[in-house]
C-alpha atoms as a PDB file:
ATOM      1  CA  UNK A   1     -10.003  41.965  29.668  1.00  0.00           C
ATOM      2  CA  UNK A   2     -12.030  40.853  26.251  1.00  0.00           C
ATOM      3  CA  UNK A   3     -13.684  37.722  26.533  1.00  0.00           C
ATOM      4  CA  UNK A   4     -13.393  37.345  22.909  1.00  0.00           C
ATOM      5  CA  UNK A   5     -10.349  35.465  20.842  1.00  0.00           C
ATOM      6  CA  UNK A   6      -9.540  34.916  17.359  1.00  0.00           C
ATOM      7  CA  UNK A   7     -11.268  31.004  17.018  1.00  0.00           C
ATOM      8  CA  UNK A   8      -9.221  30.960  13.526  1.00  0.00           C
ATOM      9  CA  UNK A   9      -6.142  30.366  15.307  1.00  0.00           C
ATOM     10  CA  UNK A  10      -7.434  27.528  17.835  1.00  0.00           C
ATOM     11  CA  UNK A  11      -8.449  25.314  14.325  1.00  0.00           C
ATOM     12  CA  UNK A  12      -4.479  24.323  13.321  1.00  0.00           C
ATOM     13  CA  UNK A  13      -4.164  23.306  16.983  1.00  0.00           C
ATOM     14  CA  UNK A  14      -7.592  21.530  16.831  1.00  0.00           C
ATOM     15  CA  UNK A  15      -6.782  19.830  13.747  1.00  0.00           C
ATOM     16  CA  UNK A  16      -2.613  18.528  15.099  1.00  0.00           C
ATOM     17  CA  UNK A  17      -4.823  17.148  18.162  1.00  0.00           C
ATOM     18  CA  UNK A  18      -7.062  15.289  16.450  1.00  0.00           C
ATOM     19  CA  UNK A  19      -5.210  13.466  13.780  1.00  0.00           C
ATOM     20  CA  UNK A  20      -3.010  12.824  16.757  1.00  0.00           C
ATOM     21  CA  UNK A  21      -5.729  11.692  18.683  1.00  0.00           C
ATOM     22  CA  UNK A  22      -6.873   9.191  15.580  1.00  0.00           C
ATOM     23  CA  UNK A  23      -2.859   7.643  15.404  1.00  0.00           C
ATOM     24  CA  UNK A  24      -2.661   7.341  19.135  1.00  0.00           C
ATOM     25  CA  UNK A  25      -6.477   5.274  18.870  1.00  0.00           C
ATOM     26  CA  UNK A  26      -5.642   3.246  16.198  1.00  0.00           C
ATOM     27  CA  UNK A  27      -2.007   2.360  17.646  1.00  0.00           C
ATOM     28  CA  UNK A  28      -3.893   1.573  20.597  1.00  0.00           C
ATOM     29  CA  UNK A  29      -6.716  -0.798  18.969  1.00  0.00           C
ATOM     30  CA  UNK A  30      -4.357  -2.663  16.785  1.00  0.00           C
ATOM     31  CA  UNK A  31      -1.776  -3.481  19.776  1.00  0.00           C
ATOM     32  CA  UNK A  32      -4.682  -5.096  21.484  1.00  0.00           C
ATOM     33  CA  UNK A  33      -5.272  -2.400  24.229  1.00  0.00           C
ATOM     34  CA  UNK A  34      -8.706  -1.524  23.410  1.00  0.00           C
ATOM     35  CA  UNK A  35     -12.029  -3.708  23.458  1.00  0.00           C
ATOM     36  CA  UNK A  36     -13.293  -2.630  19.646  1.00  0.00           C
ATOM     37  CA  UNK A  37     -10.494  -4.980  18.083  1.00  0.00           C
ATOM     38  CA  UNK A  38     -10.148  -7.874  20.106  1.00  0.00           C
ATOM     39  CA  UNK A  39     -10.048 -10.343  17.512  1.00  0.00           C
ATOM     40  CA  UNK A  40      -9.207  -8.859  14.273  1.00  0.00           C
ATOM     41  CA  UNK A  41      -9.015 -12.277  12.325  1.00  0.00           C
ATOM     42  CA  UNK A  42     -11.789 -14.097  14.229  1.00  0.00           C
ATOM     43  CA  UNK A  43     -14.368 -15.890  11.536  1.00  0.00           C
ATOM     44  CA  UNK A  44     -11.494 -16.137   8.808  1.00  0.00           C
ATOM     45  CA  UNK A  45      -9.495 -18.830   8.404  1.00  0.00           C
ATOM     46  CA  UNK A  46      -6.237 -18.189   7.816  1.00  0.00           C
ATOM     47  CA  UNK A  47      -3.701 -15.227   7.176  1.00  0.00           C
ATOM     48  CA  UNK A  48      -3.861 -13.081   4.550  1.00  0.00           C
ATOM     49  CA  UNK A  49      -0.151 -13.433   3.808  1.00  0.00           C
ATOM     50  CA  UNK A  50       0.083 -17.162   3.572  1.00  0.00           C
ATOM     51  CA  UNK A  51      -2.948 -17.876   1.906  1.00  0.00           C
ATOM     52  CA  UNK A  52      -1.465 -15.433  -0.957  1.00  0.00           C
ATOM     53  CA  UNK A  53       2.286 -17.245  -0.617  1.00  0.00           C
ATOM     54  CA  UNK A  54       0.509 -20.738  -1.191  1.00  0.00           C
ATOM     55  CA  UNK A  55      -1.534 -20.051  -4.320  1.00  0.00           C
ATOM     56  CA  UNK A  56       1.350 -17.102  -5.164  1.00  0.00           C
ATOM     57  CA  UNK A  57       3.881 -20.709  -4.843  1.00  0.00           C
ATOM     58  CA  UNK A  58       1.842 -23.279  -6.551  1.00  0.00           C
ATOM     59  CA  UNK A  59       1.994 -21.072  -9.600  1.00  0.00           C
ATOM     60  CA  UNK A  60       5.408 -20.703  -9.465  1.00  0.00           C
ATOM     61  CA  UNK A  61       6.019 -24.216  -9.140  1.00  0.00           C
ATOM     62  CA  UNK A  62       3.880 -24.455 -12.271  1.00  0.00           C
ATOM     63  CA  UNK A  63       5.212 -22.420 -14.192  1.00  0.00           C
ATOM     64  CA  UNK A  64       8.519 -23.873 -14.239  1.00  0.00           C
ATOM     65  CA  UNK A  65       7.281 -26.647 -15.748  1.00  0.00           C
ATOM     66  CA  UNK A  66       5.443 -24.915 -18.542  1.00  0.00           C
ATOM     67  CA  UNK A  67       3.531 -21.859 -19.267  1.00  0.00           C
ATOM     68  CA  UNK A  68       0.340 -23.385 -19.526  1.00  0.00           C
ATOM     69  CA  UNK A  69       0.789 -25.653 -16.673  1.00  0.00           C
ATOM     70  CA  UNK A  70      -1.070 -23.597 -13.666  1.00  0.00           C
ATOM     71  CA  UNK A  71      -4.376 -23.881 -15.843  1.00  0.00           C
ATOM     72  CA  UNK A  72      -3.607 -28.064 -16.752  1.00  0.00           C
ATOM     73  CA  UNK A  73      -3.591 -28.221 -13.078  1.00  0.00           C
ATOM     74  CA  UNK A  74      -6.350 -26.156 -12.029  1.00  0.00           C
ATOM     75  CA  UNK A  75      -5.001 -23.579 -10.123  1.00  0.00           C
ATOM     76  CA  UNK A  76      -7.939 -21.188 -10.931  1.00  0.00           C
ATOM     77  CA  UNK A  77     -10.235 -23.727  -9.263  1.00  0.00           C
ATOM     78  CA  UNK A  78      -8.434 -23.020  -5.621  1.00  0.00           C
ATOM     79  CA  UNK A  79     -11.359 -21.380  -3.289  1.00  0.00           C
ATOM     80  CA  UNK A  80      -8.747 -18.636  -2.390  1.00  0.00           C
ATOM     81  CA  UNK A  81      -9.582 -17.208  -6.110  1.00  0.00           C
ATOM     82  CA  UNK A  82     -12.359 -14.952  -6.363  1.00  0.00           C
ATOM     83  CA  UNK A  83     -14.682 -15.729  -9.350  1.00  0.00           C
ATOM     84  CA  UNK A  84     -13.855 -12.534 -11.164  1.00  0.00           C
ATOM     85  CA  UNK A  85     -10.351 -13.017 -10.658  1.00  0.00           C
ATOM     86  CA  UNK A  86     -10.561 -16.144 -11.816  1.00  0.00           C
ATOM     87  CA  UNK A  87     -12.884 -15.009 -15.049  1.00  0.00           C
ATOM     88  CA  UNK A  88      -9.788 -12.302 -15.769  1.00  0.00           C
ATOM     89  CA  UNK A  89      -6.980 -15.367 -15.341  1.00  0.00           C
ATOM     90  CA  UNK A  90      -8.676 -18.023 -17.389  1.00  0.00           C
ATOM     91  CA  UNK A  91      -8.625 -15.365 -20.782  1.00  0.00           C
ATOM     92  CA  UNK A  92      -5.029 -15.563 -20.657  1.00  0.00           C
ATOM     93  CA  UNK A  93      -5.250 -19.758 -20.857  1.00  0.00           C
ATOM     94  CA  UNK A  94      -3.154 -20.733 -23.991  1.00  0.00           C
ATOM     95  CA  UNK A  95      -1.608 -17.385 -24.680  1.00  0.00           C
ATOM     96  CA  UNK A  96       1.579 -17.496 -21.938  1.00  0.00           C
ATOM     97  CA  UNK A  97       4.728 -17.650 -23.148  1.00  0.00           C
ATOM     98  CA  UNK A  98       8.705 -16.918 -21.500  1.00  0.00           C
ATOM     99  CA  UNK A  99       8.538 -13.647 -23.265  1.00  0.00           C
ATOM    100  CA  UNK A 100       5.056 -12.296 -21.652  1.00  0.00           C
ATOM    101  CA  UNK A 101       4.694 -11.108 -18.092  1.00  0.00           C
ATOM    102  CA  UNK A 102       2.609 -13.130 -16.091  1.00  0.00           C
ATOM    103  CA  UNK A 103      -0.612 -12.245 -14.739  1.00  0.00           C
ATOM    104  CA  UNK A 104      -0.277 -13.367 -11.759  1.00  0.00           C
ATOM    105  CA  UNK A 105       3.805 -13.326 -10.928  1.00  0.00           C
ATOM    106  CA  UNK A 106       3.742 -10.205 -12.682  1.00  0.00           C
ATOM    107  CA  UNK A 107       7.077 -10.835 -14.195  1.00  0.00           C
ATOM    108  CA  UNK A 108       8.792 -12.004 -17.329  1.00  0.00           C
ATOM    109  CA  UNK A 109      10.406 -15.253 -16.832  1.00  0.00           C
ATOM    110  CA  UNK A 110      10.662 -17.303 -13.812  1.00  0.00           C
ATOM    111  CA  UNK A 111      11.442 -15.680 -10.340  1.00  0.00           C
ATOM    112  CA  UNK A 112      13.877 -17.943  -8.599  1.00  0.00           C
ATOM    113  CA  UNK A 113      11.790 -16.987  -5.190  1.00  0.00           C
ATOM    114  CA  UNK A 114       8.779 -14.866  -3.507  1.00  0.00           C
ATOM    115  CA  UNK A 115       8.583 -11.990  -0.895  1.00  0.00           C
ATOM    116  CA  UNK A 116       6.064 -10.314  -0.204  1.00  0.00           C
ATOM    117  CA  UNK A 117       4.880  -7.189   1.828  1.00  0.00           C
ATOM    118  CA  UNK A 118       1.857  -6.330   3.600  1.00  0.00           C
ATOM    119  CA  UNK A 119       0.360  -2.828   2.642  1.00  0.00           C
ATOM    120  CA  UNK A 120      -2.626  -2.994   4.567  1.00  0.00           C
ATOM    121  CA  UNK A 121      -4.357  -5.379   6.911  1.00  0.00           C
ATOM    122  CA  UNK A 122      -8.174  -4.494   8.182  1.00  0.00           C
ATOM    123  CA  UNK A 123     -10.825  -7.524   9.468  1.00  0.00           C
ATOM    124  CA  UNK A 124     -12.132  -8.196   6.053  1.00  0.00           C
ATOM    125  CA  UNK A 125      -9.920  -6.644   3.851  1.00  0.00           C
ATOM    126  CA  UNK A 126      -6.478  -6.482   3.064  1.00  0.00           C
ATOM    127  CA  UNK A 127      -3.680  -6.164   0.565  1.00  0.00           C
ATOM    128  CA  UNK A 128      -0.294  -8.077   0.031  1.00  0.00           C
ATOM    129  CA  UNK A 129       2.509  -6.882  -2.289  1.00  0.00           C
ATOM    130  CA  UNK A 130       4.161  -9.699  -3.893  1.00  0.00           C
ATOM    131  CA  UNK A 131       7.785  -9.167  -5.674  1.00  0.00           C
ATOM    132  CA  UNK A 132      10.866 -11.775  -7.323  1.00  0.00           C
ATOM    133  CA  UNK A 133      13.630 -12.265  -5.053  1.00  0.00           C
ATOM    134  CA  UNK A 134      16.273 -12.269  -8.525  1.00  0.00           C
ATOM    135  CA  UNK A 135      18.111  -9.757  -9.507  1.00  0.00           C
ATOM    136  CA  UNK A 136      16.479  -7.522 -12.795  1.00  0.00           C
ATOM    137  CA  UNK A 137      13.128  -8.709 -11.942  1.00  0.00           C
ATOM    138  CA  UNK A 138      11.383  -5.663 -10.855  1.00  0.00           C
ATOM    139  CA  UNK A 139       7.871  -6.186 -11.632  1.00  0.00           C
ATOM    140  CA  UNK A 140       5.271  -6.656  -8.370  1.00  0.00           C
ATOM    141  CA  UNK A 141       1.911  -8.168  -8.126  1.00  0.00           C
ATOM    142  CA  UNK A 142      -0.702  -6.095  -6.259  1.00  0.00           C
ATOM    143  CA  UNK A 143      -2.661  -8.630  -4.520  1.00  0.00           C
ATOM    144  CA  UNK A 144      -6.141  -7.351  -3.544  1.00  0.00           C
ATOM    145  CA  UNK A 145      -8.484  -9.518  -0.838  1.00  0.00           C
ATOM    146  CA  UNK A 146     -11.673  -9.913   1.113  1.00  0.00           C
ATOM    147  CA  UNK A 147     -13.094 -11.994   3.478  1.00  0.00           C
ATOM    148  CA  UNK A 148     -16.081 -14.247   2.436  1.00  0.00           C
ATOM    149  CA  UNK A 149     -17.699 -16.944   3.834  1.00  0.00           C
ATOM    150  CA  UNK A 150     -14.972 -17.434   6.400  1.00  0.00           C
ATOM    151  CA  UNK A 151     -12.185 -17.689   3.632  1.00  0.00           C
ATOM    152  CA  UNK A 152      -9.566 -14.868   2.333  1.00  0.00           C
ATOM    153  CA  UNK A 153      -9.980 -14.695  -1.153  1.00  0.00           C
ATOM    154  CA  UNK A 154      -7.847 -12.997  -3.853  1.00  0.00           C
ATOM    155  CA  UNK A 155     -10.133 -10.777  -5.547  1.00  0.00           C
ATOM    156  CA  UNK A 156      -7.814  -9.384  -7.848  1.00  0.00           C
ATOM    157  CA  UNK A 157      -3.943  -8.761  -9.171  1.00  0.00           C
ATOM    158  CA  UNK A 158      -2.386  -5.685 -10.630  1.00  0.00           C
ATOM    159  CA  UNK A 159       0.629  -5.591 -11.839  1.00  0.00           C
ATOM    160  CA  UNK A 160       3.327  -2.572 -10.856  1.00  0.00           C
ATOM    161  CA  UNK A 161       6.718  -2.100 -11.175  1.00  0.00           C
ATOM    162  CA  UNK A 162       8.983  -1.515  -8.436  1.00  0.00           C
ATOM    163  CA  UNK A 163      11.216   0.564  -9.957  1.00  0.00           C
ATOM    164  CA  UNK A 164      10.580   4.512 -11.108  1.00  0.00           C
ATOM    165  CA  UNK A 165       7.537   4.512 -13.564  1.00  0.00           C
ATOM    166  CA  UNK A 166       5.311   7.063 -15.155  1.00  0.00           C
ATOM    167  CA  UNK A 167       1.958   8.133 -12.271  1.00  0.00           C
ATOM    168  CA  UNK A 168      -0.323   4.868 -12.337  1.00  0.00           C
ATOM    169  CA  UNK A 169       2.659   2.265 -11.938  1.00  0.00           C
ATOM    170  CA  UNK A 170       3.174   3.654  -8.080  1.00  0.00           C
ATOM    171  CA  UNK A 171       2.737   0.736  -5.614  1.00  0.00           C
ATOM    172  CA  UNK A 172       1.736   3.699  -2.677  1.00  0.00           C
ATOM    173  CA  UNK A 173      -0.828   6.276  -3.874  1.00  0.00           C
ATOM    174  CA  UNK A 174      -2.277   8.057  -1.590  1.00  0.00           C
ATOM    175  CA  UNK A 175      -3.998  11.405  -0.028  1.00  0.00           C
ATOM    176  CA  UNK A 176      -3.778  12.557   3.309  1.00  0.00           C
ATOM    177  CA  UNK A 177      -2.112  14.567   5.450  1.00  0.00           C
ATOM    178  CA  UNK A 178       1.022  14.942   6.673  1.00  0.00           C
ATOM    179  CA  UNK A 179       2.776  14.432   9.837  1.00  0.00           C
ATOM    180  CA  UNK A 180       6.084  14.484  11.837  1.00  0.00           C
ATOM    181  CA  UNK A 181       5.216  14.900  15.237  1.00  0.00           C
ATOM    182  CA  UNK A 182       3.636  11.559  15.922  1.00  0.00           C
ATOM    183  CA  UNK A 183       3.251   9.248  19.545  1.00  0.00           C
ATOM    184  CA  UNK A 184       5.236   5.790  19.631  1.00  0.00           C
ATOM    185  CA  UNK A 185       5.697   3.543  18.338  1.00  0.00           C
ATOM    186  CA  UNK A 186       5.987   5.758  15.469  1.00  0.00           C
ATOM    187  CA  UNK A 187       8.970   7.472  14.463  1.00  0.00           C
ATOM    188  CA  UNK A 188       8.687  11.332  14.944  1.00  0.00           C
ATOM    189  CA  UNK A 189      12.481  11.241  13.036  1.00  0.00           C
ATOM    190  CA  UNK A 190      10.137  10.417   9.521  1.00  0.00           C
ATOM    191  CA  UNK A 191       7.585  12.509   7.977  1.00  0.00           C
ATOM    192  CA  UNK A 192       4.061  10.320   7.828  1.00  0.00           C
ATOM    193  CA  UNK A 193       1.013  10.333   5.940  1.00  0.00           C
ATOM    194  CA  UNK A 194      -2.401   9.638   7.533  1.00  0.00           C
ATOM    195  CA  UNK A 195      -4.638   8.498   5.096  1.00  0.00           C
ATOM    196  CA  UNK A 196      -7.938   6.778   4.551  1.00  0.00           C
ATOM    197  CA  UNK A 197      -8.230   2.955   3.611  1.00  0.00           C
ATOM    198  CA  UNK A 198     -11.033   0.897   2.301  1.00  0.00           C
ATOM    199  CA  UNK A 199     -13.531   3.821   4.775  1.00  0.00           C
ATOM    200  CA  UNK A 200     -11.132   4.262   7.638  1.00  0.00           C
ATOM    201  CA  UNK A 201      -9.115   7.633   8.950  1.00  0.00           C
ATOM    202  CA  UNK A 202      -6.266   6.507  10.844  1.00  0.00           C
ATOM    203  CA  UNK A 203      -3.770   4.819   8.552  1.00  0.00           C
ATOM    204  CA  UNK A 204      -0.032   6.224   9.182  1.00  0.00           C
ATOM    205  CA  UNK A 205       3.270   5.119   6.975  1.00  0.00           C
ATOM    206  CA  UNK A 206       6.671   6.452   7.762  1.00  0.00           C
ATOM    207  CA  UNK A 207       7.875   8.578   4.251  1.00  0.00           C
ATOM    208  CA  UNK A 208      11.587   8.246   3.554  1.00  0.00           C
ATOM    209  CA  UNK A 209      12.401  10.714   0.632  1.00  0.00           C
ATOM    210  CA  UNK A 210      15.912  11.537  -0.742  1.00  0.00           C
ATOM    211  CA  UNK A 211      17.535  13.717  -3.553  1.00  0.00           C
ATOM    212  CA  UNK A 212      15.038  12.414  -6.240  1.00  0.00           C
ATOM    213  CA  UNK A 213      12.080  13.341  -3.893  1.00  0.00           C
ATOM    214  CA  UNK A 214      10.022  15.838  -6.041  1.00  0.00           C
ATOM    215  CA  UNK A 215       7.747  18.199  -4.595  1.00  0.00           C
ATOM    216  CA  UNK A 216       4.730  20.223  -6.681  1.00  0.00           C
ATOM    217  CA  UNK A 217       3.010  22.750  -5.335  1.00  0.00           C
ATOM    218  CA  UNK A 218      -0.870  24.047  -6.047  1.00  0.00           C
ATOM    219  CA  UNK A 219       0.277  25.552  -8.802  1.00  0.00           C
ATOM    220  CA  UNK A 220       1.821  22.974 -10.681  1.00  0.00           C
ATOM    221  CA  UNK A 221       5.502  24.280  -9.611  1.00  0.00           C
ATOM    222  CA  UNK A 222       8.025  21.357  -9.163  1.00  0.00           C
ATOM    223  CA  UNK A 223      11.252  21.056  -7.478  1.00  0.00           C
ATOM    224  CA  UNK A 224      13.227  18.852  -5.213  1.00  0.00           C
ATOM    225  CA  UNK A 225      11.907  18.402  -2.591  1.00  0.00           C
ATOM    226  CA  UNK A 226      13.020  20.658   0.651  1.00  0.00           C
ATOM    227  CA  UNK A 227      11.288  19.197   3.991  1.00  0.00           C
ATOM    228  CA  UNK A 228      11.040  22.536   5.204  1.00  0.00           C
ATOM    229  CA  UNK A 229       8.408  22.772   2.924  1.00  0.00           C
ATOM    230  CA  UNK A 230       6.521  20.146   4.544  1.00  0.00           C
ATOM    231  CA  UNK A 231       4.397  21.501   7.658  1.00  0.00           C
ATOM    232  CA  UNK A 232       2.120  18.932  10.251  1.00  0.00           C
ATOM    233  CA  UNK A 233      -1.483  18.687   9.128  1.00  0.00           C
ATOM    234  CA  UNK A 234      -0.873  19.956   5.400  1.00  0.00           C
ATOM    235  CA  UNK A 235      -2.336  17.705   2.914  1.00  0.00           C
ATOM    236  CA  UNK A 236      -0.575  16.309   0.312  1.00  0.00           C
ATOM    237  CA  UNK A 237      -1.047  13.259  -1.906  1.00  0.00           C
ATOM    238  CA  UNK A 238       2.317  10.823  -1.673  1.00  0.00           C
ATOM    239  CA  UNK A 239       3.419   8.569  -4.355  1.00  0.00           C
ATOM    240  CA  UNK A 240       6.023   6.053  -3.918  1.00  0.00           C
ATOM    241  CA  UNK A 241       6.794   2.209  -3.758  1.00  0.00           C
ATOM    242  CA  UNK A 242       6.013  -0.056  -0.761  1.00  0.00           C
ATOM    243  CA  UNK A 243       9.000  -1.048   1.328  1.00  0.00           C
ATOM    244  CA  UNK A 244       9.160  -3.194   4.685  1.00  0.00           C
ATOM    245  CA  UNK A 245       9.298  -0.486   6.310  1.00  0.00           C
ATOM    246  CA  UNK A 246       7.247   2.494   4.994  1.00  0.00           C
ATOM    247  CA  UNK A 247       7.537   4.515   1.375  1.00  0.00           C
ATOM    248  CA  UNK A 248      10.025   5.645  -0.653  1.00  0.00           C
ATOM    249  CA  UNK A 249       8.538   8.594  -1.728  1.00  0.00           C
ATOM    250  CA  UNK A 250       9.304   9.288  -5.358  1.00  0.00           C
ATOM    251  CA  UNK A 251       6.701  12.856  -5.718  1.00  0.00           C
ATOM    252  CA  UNK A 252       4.464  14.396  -3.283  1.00  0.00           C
ATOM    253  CA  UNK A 253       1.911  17.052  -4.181  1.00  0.00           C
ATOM    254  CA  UNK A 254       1.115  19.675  -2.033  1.00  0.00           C
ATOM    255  CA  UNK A 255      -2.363  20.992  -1.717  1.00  0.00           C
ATOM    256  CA  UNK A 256      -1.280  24.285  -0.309  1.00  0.00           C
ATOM    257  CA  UNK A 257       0.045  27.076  -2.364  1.00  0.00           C
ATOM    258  CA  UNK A 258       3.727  27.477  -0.643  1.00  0.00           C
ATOM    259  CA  UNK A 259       6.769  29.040  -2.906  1.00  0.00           C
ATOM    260  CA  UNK A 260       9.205  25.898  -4.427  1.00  0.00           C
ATOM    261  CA  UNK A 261      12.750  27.155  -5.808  1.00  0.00           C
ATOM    262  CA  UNK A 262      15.007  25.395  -7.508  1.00  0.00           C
END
């Protein structure tokens, strides 16, 4: 019998196991079975979330009294706002109006309530998604923040919209690679992307794609998207908007050259 086998086909089965082996750690961490994470918000005061809702809701309360009212009141002064965040605000002083979008709702006119979404939490960085609960309004503020000195701050806002939008406007953006055959507490019904965030592998979202999916291959071939397509490790770069529960994928390209008919 040879003691010699083809090591090209042990990689794909190398490569399943460990992404699979990255999920199944950082599931693990995060649910507060494993020593590295203990504490993930120990040192910072407050969460991420409401320290964005209460600066995210004096504004709003602000600007229904006027457009110029957050800055009369000082808003910018809050120690939540980073100083170049609050550098980038204070140009727009004086030049708000009913009939602009707002730099920091992200909307034109006043949102008759906040929601937001979390896109990503990590120890000293994180990111919060925050959207109008009316009807029409579909822009969404793209709230960026660190950790300093013991305090979240808002370093910065970028406005999105929620709805279909040229590439750049996508609240989800992201390379990795894909996977279906994922451990609990993920679903292994959805497709997911494992990505990298702010330095670290391990990051998995759910994909939910439907007749407007598109698909593009290597070579620049597009089509709607067929999941059969789709194969476990391949990398692909998703983009989509945010939901509460994963990404409504809108166009994925795939890095591999595989044959797309219409």
């Amino acid at each position: 019998m040879s003691r010699y086998f083809d090591r090209s086909k042990l990689l794909p089965v190398l490569l399943v196991a460990g992404v699979l082996l990255i999920i199944g750690l950082i599931v693990w961490l995060t649910s507060g079975g494993g020593s590295l994470i203990k504490e993930p918000w120990k040192g910072v005061a407050g969460d991420p979330i409401n320290v964005t809702l209460d600066f995210y809701e004096d504004w709003l309360g602000a600007r229904t009294v006027g457009p110029n009212e957050p800055f009369v009141l000082g808003l910018l002064d809050y120690e939540q706002v980073g100083p170049e965040l609050k550098e980038k605000l204070k140009a727009q002083e004086g030049q708000l109006s009913d009939e602009t979008t707002d730099p920091v709702l992200c909307q034109v006119g006043i949102p008759e309530g906040l929601r937001t979404i979390p896109v990503y939490q990590q120890e000293e960085v994180a990111q919060i998604l925050v959207m109008s609960t009316t009807d029409g309004q579909t822009g969404q503020a793209i709230v960026d923040m660190v950790a300093k000195d013991g305090l979240w701050q808002i370093t910065d806002i970028t406005c999105g919209n929620a709805e279909s939008g040229p590439q750049g406007e996508f609240s989800f953006d992201k390379s990795g690679f894909l996977l279906k055959q994922v451990p609990a507490p993920l679903d292994s019904n959805y497709w997911h992307l494992v990505y990298e965030e702010a330095g670290v592998l391990g990051h998995a979202v759910p994909l939910f794609m439907d007749a407007d999916t598109v698909c593009v291959n290597a070579e620049g071939d597009t089509a709607a998207c067929d999941e059969s397509l789709l194969k476990e490790t391949m990398p692909a770069r998703v983009q989509g908007q945010m939901s509460e529960t994963g990404v409504d994928v809108k166009r994925i390209e795939l890095v591999n050259s595989v044959s797309i008919s219409d």
